[in-house]
C-alpha atoms as a PDB file:
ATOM      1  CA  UNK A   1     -23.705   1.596   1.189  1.00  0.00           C
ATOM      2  CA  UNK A   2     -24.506  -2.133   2.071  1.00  0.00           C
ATOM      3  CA  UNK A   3     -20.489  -3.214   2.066  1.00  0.00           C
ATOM      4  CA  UNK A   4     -17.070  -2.344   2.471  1.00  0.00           C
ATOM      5  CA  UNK A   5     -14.385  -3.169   0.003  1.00  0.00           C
ATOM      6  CA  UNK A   6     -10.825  -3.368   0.582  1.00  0.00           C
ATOM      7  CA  UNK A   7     -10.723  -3.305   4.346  1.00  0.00           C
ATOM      8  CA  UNK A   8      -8.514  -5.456   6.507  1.00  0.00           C
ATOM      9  CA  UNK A   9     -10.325  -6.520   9.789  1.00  0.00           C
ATOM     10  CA  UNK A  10      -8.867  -7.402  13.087  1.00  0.00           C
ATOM     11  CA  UNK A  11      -9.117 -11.362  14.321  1.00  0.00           C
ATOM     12  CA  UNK A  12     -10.155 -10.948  17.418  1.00  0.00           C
ATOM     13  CA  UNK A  13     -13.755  -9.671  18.335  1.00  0.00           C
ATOM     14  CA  UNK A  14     -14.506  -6.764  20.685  1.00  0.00           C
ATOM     15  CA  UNK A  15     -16.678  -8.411  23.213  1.00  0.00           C
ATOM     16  CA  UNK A  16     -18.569  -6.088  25.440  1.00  0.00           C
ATOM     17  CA  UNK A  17     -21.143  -6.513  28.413  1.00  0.00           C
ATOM     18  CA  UNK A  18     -20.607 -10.059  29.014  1.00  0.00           C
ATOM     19  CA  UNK A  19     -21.561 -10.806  25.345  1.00  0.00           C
ATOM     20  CA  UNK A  20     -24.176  -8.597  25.138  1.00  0.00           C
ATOM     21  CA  UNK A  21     -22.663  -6.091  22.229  1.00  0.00           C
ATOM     22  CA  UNK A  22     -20.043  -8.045  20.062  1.00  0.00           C
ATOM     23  CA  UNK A  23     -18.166  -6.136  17.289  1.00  0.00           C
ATOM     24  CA  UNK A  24     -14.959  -6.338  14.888  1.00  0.00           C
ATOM     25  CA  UNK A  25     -12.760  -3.763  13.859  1.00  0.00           C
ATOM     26  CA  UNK A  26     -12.109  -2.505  10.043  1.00  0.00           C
ATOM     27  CA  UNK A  27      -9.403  -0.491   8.507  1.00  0.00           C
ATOM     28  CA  UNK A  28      -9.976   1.007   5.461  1.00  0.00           C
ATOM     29  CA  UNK A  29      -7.552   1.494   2.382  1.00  0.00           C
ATOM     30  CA  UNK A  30      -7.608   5.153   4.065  1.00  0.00           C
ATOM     31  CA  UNK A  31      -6.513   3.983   7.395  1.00  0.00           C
ATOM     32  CA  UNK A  32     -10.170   4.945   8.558  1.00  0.00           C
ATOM     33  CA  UNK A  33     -11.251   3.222  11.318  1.00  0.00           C
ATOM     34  CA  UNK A  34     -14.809   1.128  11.919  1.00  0.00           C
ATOM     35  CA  UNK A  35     -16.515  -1.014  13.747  1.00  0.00           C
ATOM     36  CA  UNK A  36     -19.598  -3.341  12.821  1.00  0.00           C
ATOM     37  CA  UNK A  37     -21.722  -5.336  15.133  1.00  0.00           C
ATOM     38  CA  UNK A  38     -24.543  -6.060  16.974  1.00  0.00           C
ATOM     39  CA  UNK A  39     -26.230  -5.329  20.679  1.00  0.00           C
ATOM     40  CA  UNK A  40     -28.677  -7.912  21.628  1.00  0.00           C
ATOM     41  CA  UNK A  41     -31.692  -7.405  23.596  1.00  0.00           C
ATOM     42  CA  UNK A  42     -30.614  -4.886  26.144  1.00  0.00           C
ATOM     43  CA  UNK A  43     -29.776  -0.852  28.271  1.00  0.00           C
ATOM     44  CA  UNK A  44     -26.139  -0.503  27.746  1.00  0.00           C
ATOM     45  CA  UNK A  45     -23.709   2.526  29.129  1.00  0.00           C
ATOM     46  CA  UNK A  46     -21.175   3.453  26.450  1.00  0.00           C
ATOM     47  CA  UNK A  47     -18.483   5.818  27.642  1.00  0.00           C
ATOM     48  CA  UNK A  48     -16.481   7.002  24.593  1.00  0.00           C
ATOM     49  CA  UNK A  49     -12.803   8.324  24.112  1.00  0.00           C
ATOM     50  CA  UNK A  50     -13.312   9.497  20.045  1.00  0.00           C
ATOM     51  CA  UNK A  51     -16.168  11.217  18.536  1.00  0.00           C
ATOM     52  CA  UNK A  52     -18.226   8.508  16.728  1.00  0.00           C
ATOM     53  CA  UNK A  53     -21.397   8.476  14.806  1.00  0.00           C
ATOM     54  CA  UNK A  54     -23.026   5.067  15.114  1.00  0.00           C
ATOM     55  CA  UNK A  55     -25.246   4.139  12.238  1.00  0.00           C
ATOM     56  CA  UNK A  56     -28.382   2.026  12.974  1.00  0.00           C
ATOM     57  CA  UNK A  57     -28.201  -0.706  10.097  1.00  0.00           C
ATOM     58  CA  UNK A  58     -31.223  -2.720  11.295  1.00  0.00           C
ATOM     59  CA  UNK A  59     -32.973  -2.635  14.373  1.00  0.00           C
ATOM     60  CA  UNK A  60     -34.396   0.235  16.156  1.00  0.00           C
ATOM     61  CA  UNK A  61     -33.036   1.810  19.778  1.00  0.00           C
ATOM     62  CA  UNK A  62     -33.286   4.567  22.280  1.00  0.00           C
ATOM     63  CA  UNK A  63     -30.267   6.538  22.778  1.00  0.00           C
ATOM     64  CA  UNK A  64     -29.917   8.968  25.272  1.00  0.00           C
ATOM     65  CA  UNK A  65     -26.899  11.188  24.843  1.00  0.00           C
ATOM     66  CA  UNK A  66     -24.661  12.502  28.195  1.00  0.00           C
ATOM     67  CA  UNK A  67     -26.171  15.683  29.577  1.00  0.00           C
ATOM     68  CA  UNK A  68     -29.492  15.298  27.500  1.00  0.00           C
ATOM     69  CA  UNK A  69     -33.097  15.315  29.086  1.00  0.00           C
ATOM     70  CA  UNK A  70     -34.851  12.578  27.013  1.00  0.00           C
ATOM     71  CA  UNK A  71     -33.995   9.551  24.892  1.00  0.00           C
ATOM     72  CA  UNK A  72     -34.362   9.357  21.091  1.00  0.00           C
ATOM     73  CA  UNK A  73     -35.530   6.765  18.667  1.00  0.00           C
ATOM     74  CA  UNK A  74     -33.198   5.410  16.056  1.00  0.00           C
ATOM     75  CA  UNK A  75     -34.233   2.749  13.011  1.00  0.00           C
ATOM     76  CA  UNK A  76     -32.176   1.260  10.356  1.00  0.00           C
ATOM     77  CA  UNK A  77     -31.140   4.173   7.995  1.00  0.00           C
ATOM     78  CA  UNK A  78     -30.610   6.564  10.723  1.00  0.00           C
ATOM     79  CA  UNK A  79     -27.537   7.587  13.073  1.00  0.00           C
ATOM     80  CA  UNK A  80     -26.553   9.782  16.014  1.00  0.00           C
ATOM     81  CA  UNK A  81     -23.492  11.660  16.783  1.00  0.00           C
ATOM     82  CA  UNK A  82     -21.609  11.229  20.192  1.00  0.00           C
ATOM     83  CA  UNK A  83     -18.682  13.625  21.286  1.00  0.00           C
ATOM     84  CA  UNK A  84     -15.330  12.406  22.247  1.00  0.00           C
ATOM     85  CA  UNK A  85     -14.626  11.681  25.769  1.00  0.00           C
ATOM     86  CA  UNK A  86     -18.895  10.940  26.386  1.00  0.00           C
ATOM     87  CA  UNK A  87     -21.204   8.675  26.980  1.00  0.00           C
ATOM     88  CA  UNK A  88     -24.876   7.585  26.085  1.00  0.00           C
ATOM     89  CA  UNK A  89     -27.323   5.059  27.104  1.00  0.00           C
ATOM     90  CA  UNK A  90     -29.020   2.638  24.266  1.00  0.00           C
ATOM     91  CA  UNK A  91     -31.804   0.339  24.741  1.00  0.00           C
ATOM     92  CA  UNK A  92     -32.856  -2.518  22.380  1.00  0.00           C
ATOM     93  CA  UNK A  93     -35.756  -4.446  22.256  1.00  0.00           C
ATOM     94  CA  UNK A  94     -34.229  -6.154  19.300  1.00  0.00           C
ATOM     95  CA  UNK A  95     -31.068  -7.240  18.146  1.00  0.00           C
ATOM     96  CA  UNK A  96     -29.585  -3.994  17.232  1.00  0.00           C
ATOM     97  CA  UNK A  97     -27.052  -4.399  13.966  1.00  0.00           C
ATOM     98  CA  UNK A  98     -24.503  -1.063  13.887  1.00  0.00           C
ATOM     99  CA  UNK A  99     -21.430   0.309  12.341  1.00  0.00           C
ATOM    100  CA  UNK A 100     -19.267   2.789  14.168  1.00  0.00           C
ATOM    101  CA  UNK A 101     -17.628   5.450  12.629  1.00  0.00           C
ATOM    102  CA  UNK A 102     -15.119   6.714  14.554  1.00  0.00           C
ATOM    103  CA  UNK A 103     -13.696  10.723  13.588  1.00  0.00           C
END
């Protein structure tokens, strides 16, 4: 799916890492929760209250998950799966355009 119809979205931008990862926040008709944005050229730390699966829209990453060995590539069209109450590292060469789901 390229869009989302019949969302509302929140004004004000969630601005992480000194500018680093910027994102906004949708509500769907459901009440479903997402978030779409971008992480620019960088090796972030997310720590993470609800289980999300980030989708990779464009862009490609590394993500290592909490309590994993080795980092794992990600390109547009792909997504990984973090656990509630986690973390994981991600590193872009690229500017890195997502969408959260959150569970």
């Amino acid at each position: 799916m390229s869009q989302f119809d019949n969302v509302s979205v929140l004004k004000q931008g969630n601005v992480y890492f000194d500018g680093l990862c910027v994102s906004h926040t949708l509500i769907l008709a459901s009440g479903e929760k997402k978030t779409i944005g971008v992480i620019l050229p960088s090796k972030l730390v997310f720590n993470t209250a609800a289980a999300e699966i980030m989708e990779v829209v464009a862009g490609h990453c590394q993500v290592k998950l909490a309590g994993e060995a080795n980092s794992t590539a990600y390109t547009a069209g792909q997504s990984f799966n973090v656990p509630a109450n986690s973390s994981f590292v991600i590193e872009t060469l690229e500017t890195l355009h997502y969408v959260c789901h959150f569970s």
